[in-house]
ModelCIF file with pLDDT and N, C-alpha, C, O atoms, coordinates in Angstrom:
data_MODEL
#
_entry.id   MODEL 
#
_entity.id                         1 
_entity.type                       polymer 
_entity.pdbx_number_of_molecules   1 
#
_entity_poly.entity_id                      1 
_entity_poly.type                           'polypeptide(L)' 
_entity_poly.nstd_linkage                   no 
_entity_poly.nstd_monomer                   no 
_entity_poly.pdbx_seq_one_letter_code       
;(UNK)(UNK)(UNK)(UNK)(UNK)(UNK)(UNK)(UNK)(UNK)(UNK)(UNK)(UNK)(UNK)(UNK)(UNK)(UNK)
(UNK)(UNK)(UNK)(UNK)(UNK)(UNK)(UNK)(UNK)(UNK)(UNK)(UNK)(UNK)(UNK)(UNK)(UNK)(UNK)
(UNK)(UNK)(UNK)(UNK)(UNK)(UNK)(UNK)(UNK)(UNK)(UNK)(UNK)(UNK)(UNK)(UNK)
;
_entity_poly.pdbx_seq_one_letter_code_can   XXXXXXXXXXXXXXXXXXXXXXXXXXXXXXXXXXXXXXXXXXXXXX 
_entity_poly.pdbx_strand_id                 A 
#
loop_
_entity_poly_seq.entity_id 
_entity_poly_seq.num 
_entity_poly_seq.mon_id 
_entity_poly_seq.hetero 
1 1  UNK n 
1 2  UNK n 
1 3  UNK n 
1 4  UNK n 
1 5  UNK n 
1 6  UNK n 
1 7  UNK n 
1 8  UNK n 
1 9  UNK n 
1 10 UNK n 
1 11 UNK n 
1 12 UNK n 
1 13 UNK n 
1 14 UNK n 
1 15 UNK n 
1 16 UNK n 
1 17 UNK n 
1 18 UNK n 
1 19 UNK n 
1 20 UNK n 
1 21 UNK n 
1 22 UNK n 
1 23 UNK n 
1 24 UNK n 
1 25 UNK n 
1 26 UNK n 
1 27 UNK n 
1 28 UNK n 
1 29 UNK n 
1 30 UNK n 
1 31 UNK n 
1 32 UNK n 
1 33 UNK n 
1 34 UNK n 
1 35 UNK n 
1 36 UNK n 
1 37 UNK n 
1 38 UNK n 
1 39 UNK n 
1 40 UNK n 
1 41 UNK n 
1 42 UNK n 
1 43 UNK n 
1 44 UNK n 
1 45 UNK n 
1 46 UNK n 
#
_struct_asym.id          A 
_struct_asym.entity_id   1 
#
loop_
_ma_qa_metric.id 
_ma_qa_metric.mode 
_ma_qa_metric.name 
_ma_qa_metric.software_group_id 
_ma_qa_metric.type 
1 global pLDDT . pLDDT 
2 local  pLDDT . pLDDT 
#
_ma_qa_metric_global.metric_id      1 
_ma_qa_metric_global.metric_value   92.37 
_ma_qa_metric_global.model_id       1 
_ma_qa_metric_global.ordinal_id     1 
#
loop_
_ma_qa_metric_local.label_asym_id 
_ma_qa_metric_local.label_comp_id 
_ma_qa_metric_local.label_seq_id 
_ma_qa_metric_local.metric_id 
_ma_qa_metric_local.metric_value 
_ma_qa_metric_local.model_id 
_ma_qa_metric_local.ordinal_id 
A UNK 1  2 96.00 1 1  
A UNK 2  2 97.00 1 2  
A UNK 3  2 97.00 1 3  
A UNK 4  2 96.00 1 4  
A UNK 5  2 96.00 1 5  
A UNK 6  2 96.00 1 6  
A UNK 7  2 96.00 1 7  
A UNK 8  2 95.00 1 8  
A UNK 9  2 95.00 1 9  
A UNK 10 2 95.00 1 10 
A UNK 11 2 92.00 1 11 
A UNK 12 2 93.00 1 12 
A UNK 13 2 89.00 1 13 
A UNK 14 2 87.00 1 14 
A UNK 15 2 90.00 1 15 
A UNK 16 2 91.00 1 16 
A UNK 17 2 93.00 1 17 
A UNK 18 2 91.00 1 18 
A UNK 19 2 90.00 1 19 
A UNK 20 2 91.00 1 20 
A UNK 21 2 91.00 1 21 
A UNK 22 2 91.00 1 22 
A UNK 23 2 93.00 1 23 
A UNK 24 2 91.00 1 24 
A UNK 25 2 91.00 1 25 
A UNK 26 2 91.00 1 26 
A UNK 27 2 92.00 1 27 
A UNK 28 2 89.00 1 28 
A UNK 29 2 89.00 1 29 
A UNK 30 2 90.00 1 30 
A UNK 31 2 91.00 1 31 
A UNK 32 2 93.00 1 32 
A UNK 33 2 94.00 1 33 
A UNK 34 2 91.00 1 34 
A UNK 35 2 89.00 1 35 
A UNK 36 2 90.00 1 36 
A UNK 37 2 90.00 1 37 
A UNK 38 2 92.00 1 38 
A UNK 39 2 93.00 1 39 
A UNK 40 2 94.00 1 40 
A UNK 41 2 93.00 1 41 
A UNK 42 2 95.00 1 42 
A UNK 43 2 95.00 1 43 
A UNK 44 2 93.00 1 44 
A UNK 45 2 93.00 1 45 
A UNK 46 2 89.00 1 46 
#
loop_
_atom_site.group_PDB 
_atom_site.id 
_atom_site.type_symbol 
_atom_site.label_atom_id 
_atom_site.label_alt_id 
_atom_site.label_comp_id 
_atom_site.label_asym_id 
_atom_site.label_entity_id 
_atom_site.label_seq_id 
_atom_site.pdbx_PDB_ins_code 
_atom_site.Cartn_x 
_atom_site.Cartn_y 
_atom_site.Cartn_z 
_atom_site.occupancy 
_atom_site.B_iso_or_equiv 
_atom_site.pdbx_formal_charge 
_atom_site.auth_seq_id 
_atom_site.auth_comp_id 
_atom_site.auth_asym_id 
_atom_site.auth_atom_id 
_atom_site.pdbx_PDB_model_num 
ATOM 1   N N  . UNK A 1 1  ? -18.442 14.978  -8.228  1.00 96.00 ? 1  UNK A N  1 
ATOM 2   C CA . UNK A 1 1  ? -19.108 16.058  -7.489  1.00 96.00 ? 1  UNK A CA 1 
ATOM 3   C C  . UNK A 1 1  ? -18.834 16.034  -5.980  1.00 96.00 ? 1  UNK A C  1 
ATOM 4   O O  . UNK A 1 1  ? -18.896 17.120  -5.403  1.00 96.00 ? 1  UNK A O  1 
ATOM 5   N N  . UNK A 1 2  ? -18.560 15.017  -5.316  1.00 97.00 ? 2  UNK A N  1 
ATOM 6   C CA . UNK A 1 2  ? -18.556 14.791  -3.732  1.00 97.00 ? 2  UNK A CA 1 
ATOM 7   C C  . UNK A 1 2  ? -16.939 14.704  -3.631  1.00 97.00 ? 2  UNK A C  1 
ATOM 8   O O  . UNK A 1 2  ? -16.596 13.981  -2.695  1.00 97.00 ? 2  UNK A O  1 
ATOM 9   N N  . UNK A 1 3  ? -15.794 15.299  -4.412  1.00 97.00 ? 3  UNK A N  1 
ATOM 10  C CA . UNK A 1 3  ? -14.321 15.528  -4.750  1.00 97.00 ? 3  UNK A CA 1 
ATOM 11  C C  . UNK A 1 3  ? -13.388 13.757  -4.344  1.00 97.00 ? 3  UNK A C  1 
ATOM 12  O O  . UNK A 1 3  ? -13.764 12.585  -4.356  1.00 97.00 ? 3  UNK A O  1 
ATOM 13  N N  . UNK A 1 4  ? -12.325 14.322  -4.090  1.00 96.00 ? 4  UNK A N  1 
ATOM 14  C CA . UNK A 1 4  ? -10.988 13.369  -4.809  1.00 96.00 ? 4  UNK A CA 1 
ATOM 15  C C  . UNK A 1 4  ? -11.558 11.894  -4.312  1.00 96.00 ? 4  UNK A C  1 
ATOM 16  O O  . UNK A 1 4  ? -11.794 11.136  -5.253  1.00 96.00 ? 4  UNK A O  1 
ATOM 17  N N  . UNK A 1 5  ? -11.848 11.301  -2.847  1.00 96.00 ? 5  UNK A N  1 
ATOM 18  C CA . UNK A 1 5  ? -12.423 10.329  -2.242  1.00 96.00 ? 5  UNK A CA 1 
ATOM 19  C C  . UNK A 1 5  ? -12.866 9.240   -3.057  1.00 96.00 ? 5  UNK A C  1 
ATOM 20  O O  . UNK A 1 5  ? -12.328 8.145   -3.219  1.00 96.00 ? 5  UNK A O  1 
ATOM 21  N N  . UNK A 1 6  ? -13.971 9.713   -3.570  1.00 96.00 ? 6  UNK A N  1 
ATOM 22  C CA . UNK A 1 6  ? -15.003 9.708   -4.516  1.00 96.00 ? 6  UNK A CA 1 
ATOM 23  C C  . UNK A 1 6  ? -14.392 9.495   -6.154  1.00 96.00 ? 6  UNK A C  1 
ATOM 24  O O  . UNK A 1 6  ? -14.659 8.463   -6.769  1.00 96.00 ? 6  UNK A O  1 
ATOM 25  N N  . UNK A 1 7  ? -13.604 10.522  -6.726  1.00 96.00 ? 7  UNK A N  1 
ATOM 26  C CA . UNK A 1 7  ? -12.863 9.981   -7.930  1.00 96.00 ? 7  UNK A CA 1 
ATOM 27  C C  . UNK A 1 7  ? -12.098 9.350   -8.103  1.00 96.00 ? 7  UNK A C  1 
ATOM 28  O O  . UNK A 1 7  ? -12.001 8.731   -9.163  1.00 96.00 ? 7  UNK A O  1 
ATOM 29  N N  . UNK A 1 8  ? -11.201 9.249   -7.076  1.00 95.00 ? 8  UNK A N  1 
ATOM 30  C CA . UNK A 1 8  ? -9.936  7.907   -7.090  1.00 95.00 ? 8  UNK A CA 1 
ATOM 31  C C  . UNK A 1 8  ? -10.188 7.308   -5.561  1.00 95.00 ? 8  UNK A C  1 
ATOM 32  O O  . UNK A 1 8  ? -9.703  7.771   -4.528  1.00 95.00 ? 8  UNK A O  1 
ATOM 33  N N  . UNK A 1 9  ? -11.153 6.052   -5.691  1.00 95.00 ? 9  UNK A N  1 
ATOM 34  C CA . UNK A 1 9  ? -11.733 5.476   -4.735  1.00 95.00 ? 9  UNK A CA 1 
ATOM 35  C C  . UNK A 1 9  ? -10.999 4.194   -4.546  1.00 95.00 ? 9  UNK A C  1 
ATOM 36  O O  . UNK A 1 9  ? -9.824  4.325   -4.888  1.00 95.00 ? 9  UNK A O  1 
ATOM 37  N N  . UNK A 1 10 ? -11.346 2.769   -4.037  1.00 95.00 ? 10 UNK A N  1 
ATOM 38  C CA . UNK A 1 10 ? -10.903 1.489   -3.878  1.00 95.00 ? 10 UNK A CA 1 
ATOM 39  C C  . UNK A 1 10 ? -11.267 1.042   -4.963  1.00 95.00 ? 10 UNK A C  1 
ATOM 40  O O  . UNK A 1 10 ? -12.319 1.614   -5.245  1.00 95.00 ? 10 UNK A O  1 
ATOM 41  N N  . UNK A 1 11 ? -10.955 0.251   -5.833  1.00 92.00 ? 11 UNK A N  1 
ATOM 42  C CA . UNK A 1 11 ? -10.785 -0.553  -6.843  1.00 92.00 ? 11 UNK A CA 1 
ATOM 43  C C  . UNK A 1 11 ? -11.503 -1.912  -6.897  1.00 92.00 ? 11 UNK A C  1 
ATOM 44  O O  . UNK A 1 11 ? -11.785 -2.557  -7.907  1.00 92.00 ? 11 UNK A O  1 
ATOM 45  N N  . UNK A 1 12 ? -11.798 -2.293  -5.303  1.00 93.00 ? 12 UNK A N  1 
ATOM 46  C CA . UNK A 1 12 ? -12.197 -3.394  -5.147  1.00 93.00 ? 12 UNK A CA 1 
ATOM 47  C C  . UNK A 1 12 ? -13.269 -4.089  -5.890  1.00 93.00 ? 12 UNK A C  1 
ATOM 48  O O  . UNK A 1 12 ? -13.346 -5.266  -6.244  1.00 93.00 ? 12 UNK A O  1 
ATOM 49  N N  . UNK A 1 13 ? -14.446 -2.643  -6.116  1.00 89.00 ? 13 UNK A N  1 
ATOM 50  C CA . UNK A 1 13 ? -16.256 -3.364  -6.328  1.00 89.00 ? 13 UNK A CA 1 
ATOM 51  C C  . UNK A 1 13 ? -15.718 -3.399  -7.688  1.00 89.00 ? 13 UNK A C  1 
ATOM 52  O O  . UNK A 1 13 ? -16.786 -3.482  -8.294  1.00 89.00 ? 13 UNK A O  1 
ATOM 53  N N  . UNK A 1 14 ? -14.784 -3.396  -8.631  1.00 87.00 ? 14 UNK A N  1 
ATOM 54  C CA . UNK A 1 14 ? -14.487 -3.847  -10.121 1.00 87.00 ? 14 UNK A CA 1 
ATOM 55  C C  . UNK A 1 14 ? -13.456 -4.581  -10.207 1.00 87.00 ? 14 UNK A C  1 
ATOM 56  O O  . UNK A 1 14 ? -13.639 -5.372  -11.132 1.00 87.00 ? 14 UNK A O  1 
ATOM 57  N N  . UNK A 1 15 ? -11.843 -4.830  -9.424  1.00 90.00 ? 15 UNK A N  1 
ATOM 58  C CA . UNK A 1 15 ? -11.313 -5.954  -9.069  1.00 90.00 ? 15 UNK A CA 1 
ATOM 59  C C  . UNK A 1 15 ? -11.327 -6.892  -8.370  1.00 90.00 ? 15 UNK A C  1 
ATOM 60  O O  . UNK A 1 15 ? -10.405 -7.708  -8.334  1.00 90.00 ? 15 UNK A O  1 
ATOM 61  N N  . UNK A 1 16 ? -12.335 -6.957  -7.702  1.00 91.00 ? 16 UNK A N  1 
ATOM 62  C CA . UNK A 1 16 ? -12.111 -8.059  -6.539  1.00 91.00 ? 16 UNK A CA 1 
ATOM 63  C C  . UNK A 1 16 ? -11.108 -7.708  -5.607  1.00 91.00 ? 16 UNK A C  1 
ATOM 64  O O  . UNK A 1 16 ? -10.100 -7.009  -5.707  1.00 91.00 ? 16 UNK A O  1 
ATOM 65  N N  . UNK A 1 17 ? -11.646 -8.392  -4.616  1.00 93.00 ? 17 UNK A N  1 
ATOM 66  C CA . UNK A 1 17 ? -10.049 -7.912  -2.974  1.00 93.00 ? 17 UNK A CA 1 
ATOM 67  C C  . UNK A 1 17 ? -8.945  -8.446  -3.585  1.00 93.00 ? 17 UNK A C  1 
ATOM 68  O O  . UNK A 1 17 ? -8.832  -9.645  -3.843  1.00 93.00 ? 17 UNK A O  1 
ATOM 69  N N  . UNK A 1 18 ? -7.996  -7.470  -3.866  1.00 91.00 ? 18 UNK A N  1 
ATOM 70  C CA . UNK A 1 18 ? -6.558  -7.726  -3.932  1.00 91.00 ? 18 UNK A CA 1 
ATOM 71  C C  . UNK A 1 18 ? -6.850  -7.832  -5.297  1.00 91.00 ? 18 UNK A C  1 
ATOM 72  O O  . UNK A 1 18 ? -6.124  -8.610  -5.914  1.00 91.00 ? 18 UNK A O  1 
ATOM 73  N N  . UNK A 1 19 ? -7.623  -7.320  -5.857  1.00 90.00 ? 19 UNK A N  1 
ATOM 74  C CA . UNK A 1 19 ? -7.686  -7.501  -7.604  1.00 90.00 ? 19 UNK A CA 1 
ATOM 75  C C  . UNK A 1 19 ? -7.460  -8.868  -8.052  1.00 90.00 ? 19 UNK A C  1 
ATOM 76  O O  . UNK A 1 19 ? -6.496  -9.037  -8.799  1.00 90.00 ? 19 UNK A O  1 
ATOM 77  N N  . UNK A 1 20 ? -8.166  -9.869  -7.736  1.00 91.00 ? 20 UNK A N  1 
ATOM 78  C CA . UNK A 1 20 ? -8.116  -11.105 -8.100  1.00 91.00 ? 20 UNK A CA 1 
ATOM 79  C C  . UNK A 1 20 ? -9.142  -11.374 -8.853  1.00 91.00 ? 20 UNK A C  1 
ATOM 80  O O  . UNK A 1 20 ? -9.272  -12.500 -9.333  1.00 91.00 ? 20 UNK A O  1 
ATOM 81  N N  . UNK A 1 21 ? -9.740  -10.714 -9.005  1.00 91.00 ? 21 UNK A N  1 
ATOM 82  C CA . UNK A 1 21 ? -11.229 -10.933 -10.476 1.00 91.00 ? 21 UNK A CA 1 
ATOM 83  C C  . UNK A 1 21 ? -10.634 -9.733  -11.555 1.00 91.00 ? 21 UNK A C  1 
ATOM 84  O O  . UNK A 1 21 ? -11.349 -8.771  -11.835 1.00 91.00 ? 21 UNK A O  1 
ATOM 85  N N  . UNK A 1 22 ? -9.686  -9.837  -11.952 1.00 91.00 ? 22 UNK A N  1 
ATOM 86  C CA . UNK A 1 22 ? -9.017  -8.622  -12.581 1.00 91.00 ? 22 UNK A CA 1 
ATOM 87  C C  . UNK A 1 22 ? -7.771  -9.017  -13.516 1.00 91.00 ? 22 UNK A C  1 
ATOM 88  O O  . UNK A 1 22 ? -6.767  -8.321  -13.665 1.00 91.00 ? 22 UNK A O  1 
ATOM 89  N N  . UNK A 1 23 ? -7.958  -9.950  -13.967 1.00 93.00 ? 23 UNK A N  1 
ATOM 90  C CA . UNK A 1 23 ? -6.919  -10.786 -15.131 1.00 93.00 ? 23 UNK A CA 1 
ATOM 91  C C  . UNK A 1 23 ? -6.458  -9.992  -16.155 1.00 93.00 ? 23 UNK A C  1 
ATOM 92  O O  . UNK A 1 23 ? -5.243  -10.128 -16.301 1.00 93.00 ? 23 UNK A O  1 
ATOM 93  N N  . UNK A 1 24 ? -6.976  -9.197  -16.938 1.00 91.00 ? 24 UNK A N  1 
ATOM 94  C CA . UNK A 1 24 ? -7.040  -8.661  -18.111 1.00 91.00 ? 24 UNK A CA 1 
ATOM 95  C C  . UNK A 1 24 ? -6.321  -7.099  -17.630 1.00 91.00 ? 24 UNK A C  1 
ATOM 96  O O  . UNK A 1 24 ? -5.442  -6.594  -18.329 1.00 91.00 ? 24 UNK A O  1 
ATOM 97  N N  . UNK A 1 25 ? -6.788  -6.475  -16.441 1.00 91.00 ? 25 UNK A N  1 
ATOM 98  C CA . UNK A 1 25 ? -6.233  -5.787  -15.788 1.00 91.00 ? 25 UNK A CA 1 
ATOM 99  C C  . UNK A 1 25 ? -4.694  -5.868  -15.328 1.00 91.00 ? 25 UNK A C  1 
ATOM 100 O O  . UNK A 1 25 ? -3.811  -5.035  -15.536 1.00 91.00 ? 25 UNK A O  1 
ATOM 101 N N  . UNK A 1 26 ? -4.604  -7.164  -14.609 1.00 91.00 ? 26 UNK A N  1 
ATOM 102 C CA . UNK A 1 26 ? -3.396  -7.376  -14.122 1.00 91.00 ? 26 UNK A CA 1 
ATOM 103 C C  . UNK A 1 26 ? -2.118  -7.321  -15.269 1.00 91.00 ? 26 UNK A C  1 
ATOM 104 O O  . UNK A 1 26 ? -0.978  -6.858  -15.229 1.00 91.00 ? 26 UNK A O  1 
ATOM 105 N N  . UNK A 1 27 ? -2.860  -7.987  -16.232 1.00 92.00 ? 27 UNK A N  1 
ATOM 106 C CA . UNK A 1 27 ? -1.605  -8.716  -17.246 1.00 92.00 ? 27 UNK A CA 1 
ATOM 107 C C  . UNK A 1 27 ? -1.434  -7.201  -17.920 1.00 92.00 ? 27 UNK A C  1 
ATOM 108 O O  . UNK A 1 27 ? -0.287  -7.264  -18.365 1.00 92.00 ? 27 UNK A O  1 
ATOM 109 N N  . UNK A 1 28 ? -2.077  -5.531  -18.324 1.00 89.00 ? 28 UNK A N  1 
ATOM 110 C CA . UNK A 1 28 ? -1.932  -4.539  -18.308 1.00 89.00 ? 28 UNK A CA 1 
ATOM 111 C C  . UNK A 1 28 ? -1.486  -4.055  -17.576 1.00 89.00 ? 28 UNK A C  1 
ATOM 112 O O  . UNK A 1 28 ? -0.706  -3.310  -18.170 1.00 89.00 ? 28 UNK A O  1 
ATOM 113 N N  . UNK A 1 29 ? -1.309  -3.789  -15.922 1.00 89.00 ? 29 UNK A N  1 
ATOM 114 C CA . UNK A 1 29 ? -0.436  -2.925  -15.318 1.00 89.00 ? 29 UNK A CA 1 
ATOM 115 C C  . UNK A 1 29 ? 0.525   -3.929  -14.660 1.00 89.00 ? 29 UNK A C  1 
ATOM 116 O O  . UNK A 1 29 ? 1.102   -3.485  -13.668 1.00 89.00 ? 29 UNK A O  1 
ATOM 117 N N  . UNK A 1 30 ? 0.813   -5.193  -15.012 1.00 90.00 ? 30 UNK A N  1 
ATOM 118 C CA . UNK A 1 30 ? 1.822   -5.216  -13.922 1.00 90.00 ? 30 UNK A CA 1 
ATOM 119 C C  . UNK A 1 30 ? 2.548   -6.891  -14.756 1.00 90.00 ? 30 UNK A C  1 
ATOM 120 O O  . UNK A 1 30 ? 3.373   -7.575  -14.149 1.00 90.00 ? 30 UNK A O  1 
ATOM 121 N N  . UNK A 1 31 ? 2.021   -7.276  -16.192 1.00 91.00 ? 31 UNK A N  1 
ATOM 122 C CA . UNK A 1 31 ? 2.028   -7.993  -16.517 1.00 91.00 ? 31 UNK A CA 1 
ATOM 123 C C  . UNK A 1 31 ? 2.448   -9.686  -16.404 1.00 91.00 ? 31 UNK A C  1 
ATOM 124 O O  . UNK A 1 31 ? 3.271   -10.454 -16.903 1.00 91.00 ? 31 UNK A O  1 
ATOM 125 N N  . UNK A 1 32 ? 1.205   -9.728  -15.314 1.00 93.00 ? 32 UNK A N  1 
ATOM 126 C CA . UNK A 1 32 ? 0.867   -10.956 -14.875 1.00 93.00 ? 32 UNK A CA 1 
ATOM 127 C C  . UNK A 1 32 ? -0.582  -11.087 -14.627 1.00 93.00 ? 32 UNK A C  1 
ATOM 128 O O  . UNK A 1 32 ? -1.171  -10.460 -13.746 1.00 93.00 ? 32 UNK A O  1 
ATOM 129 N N  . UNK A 1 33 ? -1.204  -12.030 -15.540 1.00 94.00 ? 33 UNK A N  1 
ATOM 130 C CA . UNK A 1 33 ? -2.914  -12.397 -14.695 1.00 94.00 ? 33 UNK A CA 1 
ATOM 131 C C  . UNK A 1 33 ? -3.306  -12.286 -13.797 1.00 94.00 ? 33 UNK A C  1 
ATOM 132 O O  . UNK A 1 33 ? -4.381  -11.756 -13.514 1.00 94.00 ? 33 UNK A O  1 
ATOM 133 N N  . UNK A 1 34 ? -2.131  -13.008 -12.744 1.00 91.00 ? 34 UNK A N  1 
ATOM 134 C CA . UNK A 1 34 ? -2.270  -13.132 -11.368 1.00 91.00 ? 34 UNK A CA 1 
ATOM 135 C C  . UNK A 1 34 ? -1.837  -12.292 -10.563 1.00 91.00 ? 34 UNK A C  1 
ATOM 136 O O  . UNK A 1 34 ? -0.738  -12.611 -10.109 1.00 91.00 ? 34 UNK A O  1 
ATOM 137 N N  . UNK A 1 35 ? -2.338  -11.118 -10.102 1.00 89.00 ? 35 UNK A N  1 
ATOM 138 C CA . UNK A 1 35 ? -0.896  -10.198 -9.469  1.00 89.00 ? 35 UNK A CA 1 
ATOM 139 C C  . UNK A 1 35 ? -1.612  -9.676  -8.590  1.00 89.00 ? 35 UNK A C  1 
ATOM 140 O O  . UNK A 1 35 ? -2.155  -8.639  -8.970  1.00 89.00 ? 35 UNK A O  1 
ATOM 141 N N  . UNK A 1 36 ? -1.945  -10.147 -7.012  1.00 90.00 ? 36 UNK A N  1 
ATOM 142 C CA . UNK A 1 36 ? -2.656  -9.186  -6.303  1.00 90.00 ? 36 UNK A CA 1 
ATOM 143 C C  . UNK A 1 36 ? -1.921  -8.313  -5.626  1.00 90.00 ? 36 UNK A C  1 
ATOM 144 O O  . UNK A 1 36 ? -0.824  -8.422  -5.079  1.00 90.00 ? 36 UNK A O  1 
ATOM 145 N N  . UNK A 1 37 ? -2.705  -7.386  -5.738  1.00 90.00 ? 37 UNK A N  1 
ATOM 146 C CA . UNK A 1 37 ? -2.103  -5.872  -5.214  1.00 90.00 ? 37 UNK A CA 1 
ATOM 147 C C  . UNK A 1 37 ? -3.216  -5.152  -4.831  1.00 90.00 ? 37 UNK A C  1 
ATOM 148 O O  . UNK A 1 37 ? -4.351  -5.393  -5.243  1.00 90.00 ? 37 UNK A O  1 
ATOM 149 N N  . UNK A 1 38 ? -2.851  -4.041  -3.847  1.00 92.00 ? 38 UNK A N  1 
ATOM 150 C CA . UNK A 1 38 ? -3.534  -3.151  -3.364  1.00 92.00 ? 38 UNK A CA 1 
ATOM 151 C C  . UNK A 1 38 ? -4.213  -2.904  -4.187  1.00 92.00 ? 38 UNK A C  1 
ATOM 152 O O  . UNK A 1 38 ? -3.797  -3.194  -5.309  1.00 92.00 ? 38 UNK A O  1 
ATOM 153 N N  . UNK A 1 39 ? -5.826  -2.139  -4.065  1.00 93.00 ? 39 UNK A N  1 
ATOM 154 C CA . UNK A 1 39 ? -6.302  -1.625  -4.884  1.00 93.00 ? 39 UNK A CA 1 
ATOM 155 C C  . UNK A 1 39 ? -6.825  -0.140  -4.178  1.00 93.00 ? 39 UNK A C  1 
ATOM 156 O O  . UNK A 1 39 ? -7.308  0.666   -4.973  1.00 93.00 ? 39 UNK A O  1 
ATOM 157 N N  . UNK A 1 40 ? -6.779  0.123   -3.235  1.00 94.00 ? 40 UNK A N  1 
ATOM 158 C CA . UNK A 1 40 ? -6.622  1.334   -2.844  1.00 94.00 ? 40 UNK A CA 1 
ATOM 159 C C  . UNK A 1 40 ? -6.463  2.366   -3.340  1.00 94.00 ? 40 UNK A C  1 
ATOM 160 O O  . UNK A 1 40 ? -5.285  2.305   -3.691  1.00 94.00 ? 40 UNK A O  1 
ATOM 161 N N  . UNK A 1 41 ? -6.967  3.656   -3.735  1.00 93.00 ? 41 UNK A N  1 
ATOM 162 C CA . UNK A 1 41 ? -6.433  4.547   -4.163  1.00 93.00 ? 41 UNK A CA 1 
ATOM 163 C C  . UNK A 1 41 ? -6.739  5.785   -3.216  1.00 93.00 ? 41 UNK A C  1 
ATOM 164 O O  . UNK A 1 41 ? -6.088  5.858   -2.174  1.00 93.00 ? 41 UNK A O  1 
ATOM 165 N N  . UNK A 1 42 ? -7.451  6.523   -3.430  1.00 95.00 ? 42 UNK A N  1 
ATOM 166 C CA . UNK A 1 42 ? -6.900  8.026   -2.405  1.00 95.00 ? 42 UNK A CA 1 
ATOM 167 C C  . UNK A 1 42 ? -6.832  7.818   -0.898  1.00 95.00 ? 42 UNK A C  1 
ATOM 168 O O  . UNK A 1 42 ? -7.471  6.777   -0.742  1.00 95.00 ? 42 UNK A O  1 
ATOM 169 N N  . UNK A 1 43 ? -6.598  8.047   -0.227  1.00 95.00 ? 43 UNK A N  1 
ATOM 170 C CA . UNK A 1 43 ? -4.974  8.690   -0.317  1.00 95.00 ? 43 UNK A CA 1 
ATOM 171 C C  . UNK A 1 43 ? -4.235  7.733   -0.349  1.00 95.00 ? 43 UNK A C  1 
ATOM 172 O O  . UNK A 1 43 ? -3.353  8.525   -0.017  1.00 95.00 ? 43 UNK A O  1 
ATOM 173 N N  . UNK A 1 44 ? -3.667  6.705   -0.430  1.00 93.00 ? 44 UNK A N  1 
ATOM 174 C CA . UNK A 1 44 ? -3.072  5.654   -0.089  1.00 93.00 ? 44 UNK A CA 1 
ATOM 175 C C  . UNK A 1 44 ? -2.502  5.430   -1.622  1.00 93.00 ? 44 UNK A C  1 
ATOM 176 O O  . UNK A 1 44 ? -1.287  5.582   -1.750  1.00 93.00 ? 44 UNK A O  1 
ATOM 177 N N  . UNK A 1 45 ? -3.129  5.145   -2.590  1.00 93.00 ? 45 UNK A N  1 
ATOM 178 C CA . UNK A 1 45 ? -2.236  4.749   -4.218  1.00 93.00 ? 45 UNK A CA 1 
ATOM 179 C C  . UNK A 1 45 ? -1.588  4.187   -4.151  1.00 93.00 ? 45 UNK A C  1 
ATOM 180 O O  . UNK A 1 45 ? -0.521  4.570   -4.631  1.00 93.00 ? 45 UNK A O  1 
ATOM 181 N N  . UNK A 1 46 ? -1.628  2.663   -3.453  1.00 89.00 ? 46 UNK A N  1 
ATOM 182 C CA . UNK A 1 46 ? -0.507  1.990   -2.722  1.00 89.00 ? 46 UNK A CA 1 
ATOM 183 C C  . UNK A 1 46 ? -0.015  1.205   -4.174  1.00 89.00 ? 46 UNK A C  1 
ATOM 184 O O  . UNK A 1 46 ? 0.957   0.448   -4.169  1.00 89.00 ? 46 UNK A O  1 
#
């Protein structure tokens, strides 16, 4: 309701900074447990 900001937000408060509480995640997009990466998303989708 409050648009894009808001729907594709930072990732962080469910991966952890740099997606490091995010194992199960990681080994799905980038297949490694360990893989920190941006979690950023609008505008940035780094």
């Amino acid at each position: 309701p409050y648009g894009i900001a808001f729907a594709l937000p930072d990732c962080s408060s469910i991966e952890g900074p740099r997606a490091i509480a995010a194992p199960f995640q990681n080994s799905l997009n980038f297949g490694n447990p360990v893989a920190p990466h941006d979690t950023r998303g609008y505008p940035s989708f780094a």
